[in-house]
Protein backbone atom coordinates (compact mmCIF):
# COMPACT_ATOMS: atom_id res chain seq x y z
CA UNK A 1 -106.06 -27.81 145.73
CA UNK A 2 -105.29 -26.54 149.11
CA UNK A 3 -106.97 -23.40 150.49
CA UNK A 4 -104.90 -20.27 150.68
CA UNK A 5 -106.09 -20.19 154.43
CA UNK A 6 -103.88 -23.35 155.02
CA UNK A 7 -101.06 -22.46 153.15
CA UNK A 8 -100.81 -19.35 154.60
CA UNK A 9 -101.09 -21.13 158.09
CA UNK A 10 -98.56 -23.44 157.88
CA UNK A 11 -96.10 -20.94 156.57
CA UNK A 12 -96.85 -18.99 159.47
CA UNK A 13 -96.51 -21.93 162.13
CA UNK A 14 -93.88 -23.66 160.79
CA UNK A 15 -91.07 -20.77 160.89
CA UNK A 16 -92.23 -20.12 164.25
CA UNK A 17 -91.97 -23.52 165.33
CA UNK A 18 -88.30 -23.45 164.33
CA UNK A 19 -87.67 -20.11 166.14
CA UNK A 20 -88.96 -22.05 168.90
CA UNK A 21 -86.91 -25.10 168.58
CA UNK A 22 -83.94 -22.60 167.94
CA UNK A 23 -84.20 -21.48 171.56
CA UNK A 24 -84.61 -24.27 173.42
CA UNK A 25 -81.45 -25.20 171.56
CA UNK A 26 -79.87 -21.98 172.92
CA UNK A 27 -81.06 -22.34 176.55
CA UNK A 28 -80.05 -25.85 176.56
CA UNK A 29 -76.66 -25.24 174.65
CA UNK A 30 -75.66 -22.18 176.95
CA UNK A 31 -72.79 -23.42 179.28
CA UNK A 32 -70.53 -21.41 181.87
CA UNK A 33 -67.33 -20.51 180.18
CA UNK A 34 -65.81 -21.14 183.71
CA UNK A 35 -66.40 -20.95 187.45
CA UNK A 36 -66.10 -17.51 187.36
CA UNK A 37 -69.56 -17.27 184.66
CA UNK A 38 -71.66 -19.90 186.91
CA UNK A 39 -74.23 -17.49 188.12
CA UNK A 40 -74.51 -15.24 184.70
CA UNK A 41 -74.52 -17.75 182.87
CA UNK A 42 -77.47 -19.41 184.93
CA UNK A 43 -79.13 -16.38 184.15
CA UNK A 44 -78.68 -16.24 181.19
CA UNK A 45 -80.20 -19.57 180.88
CA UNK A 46 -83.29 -18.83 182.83
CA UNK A 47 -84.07 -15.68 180.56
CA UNK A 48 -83.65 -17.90 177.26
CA UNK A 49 -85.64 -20.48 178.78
CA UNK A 50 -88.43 -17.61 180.40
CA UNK A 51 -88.22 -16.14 176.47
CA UNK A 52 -88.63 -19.60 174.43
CA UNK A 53 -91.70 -20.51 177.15
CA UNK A 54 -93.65 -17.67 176.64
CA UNK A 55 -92.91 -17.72 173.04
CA UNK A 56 -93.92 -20.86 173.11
CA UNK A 57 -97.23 -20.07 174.55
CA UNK A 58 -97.94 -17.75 172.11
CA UNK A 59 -97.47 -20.06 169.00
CA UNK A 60 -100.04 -22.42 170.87
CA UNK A 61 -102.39 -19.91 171.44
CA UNK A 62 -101.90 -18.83 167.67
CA UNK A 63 -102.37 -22.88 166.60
CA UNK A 64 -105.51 -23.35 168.88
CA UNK A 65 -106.77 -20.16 166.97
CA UNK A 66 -105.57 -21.99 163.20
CA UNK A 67 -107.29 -24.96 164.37
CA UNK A 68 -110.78 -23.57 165.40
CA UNK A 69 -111.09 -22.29 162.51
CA UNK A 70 -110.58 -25.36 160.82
CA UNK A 71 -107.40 -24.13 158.42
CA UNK A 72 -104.92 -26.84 159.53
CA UNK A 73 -106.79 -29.57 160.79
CA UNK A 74 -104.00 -31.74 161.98
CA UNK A 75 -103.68 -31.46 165.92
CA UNK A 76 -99.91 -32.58 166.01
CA UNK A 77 -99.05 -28.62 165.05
CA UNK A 78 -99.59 -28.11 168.67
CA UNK A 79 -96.76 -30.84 169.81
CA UNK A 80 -94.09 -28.82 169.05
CA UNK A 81 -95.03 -25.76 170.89
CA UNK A 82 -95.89 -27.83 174.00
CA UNK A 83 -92.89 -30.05 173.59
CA UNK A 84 -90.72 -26.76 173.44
CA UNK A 85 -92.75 -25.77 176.75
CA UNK A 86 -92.29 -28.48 178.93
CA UNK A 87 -88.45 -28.61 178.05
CA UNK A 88 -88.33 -24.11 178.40
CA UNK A 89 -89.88 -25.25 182.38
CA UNK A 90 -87.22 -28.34 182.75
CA UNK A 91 -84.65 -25.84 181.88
CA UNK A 92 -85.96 -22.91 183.75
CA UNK A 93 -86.22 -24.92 186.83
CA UNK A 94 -82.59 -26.35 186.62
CA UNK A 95 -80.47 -23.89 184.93
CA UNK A 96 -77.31 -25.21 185.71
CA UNK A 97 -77.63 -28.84 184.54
């Protein structure tokens, strides 16, 4: 029977995992409506992208913490937060591709 510390930590991780995955898809989904919305809609992008890294940070920070203490002992809970990460920076560094 699985501890109530695990349970509890994977229904913590795993909703914000898709909160995370949920803005990457909006910074990468965000497109100018025309050439008139190029430069808000870059910036728009680059404060999606600033909001989904940091965010993203934090859920690793919060996984590192599940996993020291041994909860979840599976280390691929921390691919999606640094998979979200690395694509928040791609799209923070290029926010009109």
């Amino acid at each position: 029977m699985p501890r109530a510390g695990s349970l509890v930590s994977a229904a913590l991780l795993l909703p914000s995992n898709l909160a995370l995955g949920y803005l990457l898809f909006l910074a990468v989904a965000a497109s100018p409506d025309g050439p008139w919305d190029e430069a808000e809609s870059a910036a728009t992008v680059q404060v999606v992208s600033l909001l989904s890294g940091a965010l993203a940070l934090a859920v690793a920070l919060l996984t590192l913490f599940i996993l020291a203490t041994q909860w979840l002992r599976s280390r691929w809970w921390l691919a999606v937060p640094g998979l979200v990460l690395a694509g928040s920076v791609i799209r923070w560094l290029f926010p009109s591709a």
